[in-house]
C-alpha atoms as a PDB file:
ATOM      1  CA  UNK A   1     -12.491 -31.329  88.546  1.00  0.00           C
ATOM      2  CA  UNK A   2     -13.145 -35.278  89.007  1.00  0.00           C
ATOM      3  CA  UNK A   3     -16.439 -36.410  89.368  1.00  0.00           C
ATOM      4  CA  UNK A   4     -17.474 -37.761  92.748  1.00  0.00           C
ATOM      5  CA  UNK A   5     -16.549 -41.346  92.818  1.00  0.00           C
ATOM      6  CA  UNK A   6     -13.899 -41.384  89.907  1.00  0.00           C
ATOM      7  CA  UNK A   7     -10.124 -41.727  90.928  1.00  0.00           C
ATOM      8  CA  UNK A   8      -7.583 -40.630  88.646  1.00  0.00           C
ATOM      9  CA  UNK A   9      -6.921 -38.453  86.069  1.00  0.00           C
ATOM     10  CA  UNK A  10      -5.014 -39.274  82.592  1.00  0.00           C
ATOM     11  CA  UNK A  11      -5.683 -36.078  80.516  1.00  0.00           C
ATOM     12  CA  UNK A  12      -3.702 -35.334  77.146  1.00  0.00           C
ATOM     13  CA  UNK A  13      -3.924 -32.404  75.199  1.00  0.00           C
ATOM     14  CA  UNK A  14      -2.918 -31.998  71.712  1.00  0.00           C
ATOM     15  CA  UNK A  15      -3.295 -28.890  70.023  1.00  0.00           C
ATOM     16  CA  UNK A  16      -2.377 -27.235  66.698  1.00  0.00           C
ATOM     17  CA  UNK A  17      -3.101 -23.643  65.553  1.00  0.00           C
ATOM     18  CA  UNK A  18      -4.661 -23.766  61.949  1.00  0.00           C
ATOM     19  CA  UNK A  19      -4.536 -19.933  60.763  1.00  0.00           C
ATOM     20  CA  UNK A  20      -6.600 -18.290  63.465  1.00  0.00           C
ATOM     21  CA  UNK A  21      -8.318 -21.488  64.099  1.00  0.00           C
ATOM     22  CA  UNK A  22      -7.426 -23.609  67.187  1.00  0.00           C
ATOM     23  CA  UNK A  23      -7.573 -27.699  66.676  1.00  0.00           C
ATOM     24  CA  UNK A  24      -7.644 -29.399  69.920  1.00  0.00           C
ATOM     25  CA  UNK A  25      -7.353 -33.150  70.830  1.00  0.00           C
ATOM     26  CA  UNK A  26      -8.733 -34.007  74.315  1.00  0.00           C
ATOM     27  CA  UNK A  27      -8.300 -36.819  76.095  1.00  0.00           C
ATOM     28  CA  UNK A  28      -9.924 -37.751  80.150  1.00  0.00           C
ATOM     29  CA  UNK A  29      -9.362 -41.124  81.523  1.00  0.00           C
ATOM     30  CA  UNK A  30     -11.931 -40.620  84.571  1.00  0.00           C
ATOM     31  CA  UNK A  31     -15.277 -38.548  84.311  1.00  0.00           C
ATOM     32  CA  UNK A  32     -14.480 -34.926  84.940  1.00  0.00           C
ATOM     33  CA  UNK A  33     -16.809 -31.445  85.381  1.00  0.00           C
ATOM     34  CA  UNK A  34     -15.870 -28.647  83.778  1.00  0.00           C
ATOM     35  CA  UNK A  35     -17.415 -25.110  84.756  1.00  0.00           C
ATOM     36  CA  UNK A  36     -16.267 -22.284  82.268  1.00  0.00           C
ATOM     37  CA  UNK A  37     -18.083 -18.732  82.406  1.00  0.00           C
ATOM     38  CA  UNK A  38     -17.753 -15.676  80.285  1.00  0.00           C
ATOM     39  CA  UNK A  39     -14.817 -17.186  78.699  1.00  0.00           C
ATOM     40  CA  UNK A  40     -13.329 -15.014  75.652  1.00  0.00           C
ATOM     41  CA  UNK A  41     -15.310 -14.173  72.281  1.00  0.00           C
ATOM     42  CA  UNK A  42     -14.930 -18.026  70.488  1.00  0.00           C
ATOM     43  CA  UNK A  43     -16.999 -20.462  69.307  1.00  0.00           C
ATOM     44  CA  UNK A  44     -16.292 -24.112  69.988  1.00  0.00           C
ATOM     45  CA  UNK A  45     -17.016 -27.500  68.226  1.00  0.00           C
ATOM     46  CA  UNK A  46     -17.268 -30.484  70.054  1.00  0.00           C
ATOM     47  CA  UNK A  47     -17.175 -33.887  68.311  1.00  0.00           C
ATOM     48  CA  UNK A  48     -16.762 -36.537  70.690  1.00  0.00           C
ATOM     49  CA  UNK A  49     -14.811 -39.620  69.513  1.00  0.00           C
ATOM     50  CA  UNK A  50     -16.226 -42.441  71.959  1.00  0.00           C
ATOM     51  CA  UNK A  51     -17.970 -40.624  74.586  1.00  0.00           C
ATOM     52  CA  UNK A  52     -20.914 -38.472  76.283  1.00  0.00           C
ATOM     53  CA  UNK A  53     -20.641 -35.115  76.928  1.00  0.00           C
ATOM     54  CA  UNK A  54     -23.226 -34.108  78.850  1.00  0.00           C
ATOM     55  CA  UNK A  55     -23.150 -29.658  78.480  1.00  0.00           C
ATOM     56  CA  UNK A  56     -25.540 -27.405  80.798  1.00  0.00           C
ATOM     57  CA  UNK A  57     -25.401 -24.195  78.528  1.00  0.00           C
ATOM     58  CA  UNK A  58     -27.249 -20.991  79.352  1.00  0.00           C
ATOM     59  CA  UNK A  59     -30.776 -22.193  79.896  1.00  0.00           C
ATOM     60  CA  UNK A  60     -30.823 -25.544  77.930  1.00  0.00           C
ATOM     61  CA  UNK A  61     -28.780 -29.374  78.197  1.00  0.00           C
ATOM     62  CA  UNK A  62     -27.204 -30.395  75.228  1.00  0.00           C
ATOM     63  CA  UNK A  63     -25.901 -33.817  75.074  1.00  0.00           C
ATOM     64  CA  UNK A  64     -23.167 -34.967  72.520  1.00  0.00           C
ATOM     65  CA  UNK A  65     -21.868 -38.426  71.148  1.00  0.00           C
ATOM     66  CA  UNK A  66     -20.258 -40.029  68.769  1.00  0.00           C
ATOM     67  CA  UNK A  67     -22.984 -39.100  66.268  1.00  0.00           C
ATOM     68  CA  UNK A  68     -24.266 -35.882  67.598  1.00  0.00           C
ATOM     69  CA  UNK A  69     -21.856 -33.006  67.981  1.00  0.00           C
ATOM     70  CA  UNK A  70     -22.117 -29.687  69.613  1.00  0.00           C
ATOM     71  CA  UNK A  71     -21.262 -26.289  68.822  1.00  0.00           C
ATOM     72  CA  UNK A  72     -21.714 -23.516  71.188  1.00  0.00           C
ATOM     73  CA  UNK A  73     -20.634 -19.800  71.528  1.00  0.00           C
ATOM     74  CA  UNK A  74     -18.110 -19.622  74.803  1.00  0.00           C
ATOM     75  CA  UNK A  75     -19.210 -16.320  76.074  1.00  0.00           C
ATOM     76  CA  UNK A  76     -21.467 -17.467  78.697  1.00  0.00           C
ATOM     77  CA  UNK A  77     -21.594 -20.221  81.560  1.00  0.00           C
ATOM     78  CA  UNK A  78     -21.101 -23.899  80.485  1.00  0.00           C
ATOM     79  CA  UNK A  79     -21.191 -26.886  82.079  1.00  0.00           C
ATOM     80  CA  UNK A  80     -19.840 -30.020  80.803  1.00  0.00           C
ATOM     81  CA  UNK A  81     -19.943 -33.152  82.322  1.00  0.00           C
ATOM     82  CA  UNK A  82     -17.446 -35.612  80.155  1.00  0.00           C
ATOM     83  CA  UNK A  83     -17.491 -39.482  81.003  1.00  0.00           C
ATOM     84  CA  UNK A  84     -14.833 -41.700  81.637  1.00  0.00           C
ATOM     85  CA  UNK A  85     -12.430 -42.602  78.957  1.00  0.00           C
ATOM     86  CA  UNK A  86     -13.539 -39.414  76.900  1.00  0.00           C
ATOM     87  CA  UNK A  87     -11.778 -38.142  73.952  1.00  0.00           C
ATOM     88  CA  UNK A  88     -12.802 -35.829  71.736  1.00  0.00           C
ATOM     89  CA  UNK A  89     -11.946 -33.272  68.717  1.00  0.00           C
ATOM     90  CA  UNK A  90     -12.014 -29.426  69.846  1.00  0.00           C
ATOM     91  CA  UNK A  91     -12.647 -26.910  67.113  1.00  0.00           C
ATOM     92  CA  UNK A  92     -12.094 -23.276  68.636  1.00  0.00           C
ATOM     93  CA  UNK A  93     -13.185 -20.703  65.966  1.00  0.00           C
ATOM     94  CA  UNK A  94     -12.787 -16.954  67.088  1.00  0.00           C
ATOM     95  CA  UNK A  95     -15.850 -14.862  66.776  1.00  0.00           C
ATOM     96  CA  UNK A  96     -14.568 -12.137  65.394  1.00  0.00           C
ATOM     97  CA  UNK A  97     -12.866 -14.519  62.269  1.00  0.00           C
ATOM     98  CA  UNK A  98     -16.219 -15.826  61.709  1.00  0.00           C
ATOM     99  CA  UNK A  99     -18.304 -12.891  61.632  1.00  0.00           C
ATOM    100  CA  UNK A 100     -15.875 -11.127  59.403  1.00  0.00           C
ATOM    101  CA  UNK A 101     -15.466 -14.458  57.172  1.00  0.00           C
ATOM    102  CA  UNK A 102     -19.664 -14.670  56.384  1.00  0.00           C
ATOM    103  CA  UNK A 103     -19.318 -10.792  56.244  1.00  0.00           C
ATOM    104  CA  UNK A 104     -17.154 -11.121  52.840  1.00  0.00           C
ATOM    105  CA  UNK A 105     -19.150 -13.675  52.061  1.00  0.00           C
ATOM    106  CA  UNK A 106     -22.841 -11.927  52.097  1.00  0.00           C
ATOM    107  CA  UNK A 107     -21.280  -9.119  50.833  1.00  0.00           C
ATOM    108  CA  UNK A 108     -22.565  -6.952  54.387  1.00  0.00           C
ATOM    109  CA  UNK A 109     -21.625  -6.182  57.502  1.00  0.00           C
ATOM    110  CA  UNK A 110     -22.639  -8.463  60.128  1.00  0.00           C
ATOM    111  CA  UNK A 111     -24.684  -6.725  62.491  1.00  0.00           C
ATOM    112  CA  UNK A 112     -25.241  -9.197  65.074  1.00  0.00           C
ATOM    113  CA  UNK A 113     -23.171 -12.405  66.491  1.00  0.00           C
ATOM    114  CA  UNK A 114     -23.100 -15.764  64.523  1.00  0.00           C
ATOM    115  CA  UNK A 115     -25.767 -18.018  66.615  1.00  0.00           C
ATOM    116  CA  UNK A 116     -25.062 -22.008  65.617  1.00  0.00           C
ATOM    117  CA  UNK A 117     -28.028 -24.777  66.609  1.00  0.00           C
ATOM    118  CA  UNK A 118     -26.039 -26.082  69.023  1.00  0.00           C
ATOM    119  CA  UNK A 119     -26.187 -29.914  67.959  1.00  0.00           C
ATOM    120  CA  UNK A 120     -24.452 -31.000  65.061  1.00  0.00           C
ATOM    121  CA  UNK A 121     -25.453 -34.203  63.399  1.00  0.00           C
ATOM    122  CA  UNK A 122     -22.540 -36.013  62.655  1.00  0.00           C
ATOM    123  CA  UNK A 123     -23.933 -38.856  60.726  1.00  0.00           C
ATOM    124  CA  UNK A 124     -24.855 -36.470  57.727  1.00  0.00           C
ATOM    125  CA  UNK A 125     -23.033 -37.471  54.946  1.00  0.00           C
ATOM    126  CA  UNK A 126     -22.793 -33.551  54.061  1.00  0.00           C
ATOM    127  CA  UNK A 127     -21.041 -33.198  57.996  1.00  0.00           C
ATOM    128  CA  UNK A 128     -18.984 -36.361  57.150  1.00  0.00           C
ATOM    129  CA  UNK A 129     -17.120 -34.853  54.301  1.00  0.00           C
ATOM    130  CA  UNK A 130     -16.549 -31.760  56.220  1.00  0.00           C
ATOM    131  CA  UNK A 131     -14.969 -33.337  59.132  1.00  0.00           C
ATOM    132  CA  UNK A 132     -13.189 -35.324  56.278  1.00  0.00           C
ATOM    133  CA  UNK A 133     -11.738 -31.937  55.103  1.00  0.00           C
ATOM    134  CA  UNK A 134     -11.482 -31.073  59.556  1.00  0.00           C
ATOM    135  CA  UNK A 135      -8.985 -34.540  59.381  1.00  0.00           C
ATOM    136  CA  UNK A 136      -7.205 -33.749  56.548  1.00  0.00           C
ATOM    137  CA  UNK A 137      -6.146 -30.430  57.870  1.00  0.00           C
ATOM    138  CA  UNK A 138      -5.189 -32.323  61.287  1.00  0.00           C
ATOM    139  CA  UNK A 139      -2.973 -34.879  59.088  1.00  0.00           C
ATOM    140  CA  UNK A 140      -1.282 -32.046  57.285  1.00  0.00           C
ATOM    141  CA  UNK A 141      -0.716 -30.133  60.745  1.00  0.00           C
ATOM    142  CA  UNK A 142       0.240 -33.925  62.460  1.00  0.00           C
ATOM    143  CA  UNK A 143       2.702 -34.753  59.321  1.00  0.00           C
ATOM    144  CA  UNK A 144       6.001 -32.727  61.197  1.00  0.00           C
ATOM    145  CA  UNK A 145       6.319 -30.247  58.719  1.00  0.00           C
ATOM    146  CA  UNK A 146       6.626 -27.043  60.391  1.00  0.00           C
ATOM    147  CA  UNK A 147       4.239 -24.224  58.280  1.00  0.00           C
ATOM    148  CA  UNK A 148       7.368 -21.842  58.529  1.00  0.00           C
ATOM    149  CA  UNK A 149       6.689 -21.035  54.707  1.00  0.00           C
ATOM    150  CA  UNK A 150       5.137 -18.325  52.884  1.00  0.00           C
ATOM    151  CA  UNK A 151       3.325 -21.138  50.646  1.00  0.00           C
ATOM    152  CA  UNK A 152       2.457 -23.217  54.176  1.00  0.00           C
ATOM    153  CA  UNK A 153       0.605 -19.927  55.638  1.00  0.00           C
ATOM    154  CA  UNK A 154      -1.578 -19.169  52.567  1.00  0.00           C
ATOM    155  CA  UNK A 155      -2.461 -23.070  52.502  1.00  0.00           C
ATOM    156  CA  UNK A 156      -3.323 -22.554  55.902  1.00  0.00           C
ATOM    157  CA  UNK A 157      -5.684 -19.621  55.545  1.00  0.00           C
ATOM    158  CA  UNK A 158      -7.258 -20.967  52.439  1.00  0.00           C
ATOM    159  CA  UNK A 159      -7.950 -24.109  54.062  1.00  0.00           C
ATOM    160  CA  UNK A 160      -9.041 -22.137  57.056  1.00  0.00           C
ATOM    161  CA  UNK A 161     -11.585 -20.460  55.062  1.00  0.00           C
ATOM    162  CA  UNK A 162     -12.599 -23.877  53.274  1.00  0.00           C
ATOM    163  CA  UNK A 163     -13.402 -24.957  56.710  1.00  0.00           C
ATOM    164  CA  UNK A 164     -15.075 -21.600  57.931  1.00  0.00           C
ATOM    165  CA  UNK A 165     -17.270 -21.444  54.609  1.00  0.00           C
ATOM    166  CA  UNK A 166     -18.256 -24.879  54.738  1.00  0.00           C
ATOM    167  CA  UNK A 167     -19.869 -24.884  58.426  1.00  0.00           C
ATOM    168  CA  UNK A 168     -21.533 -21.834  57.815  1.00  0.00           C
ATOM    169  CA  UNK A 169     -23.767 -23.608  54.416  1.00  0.00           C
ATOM    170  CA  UNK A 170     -24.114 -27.011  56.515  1.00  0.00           C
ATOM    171  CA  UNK A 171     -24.414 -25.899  60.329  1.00  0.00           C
ATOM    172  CA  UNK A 172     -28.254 -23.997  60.636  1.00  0.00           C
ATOM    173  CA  UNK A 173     -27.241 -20.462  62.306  1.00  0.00           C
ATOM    174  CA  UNK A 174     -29.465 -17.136  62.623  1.00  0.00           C
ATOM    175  CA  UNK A 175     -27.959 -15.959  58.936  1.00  0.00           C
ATOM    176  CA  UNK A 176     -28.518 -18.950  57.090  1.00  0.00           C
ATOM    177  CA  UNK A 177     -31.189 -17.804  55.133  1.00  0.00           C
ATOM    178  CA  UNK A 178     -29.526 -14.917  54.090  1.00  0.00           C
ATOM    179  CA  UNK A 179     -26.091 -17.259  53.608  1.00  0.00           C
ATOM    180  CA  UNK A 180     -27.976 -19.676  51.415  1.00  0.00           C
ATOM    181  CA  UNK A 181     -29.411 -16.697  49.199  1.00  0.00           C
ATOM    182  CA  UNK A 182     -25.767 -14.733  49.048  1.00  0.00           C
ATOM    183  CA  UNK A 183     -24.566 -18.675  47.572  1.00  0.00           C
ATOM    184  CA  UNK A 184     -26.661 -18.425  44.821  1.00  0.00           C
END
């Protein structure tokens, strides 16, 4: 919904699937509230591009910038609070395809969910390159060349898994200790 006070609303939405992975562009040209509770099993990444997001999640606030994104699990209530002339990237990872993913890669079952720290710091030049590798898997899904092809689809899922194995070393989460020790 609009804030109180703001007028009208110029949303876009661009999204592109990315093997099981959902890549969204959002757009809001007038501060807008969004209320979402018990939404389905995902996980989502926020990086804003030149705006606050302001999230009320469970029992904490995170806020998240240009330099400071967010990741959270969607299964429980969030509030989000974007400010005018907000655009941002949308990463929507599916619990299940995560869990399984750092289950092949410890080499064990999984035996409770993936917990991120919710902020991201998006001035680490580790987090740089990976949202270097996020952008080049947007340009490749923005260049109009439809992934009808066997040889698109495995691109996609390796790349997929690039991505998936590269938040789970940089982004702190309750199996990173156990992560960093399976890498060795």
């Amino acid at each position: 919904r609009l804030a109180p006070g703001a007028q009208h609303l110029r949303a876009r939405l661009n999204r592109a699937p990315l093997s099981d992975l959902l890549i969204n562009y959002i757009a809001y040209g007038a501060e807008v509230e969004v209320m979402a509770e018990g939404l389905d099993q995902h996980h989502v990444l926020l990086i804003p591009i030149r705006s606050i997001l302001k999230l009320a999640y469970h029992d904490s606030e995170v806020t998240a910038d240009p330099e400071k994104g967010a990741i959270l699990p969607m299964n429980r209530q969030l509030a989000i609070t974007m400010k005018e002339q907000h655009d941002a990237i949308h990463l929507r990872i599916p619990s299940m395809a995560l869990e399984r993913h750092l289950s092949v890669l410890l080499g064990e079952s999984v035996t409770a969910p993936v917990e991120f720290a919710p902020s991201v710091d998006l001035t680490r030049i580790d987090i740089r390159r990976w949202l270097g590798l996020l952008d080049y898997a947007v340009y490749n899904l923005e260049s109009g060349q439809k992934q009808k092809s066997v040889v698109s689809a495995v691109i996609s899922r390796e790349m997929r898994d690039v991505l998936l194995s590269s938040l789970l070393y940089l982004q702190p989460h309750n199996y990173s200790e156990k992560f960093t020790h399976a890498a060795m």
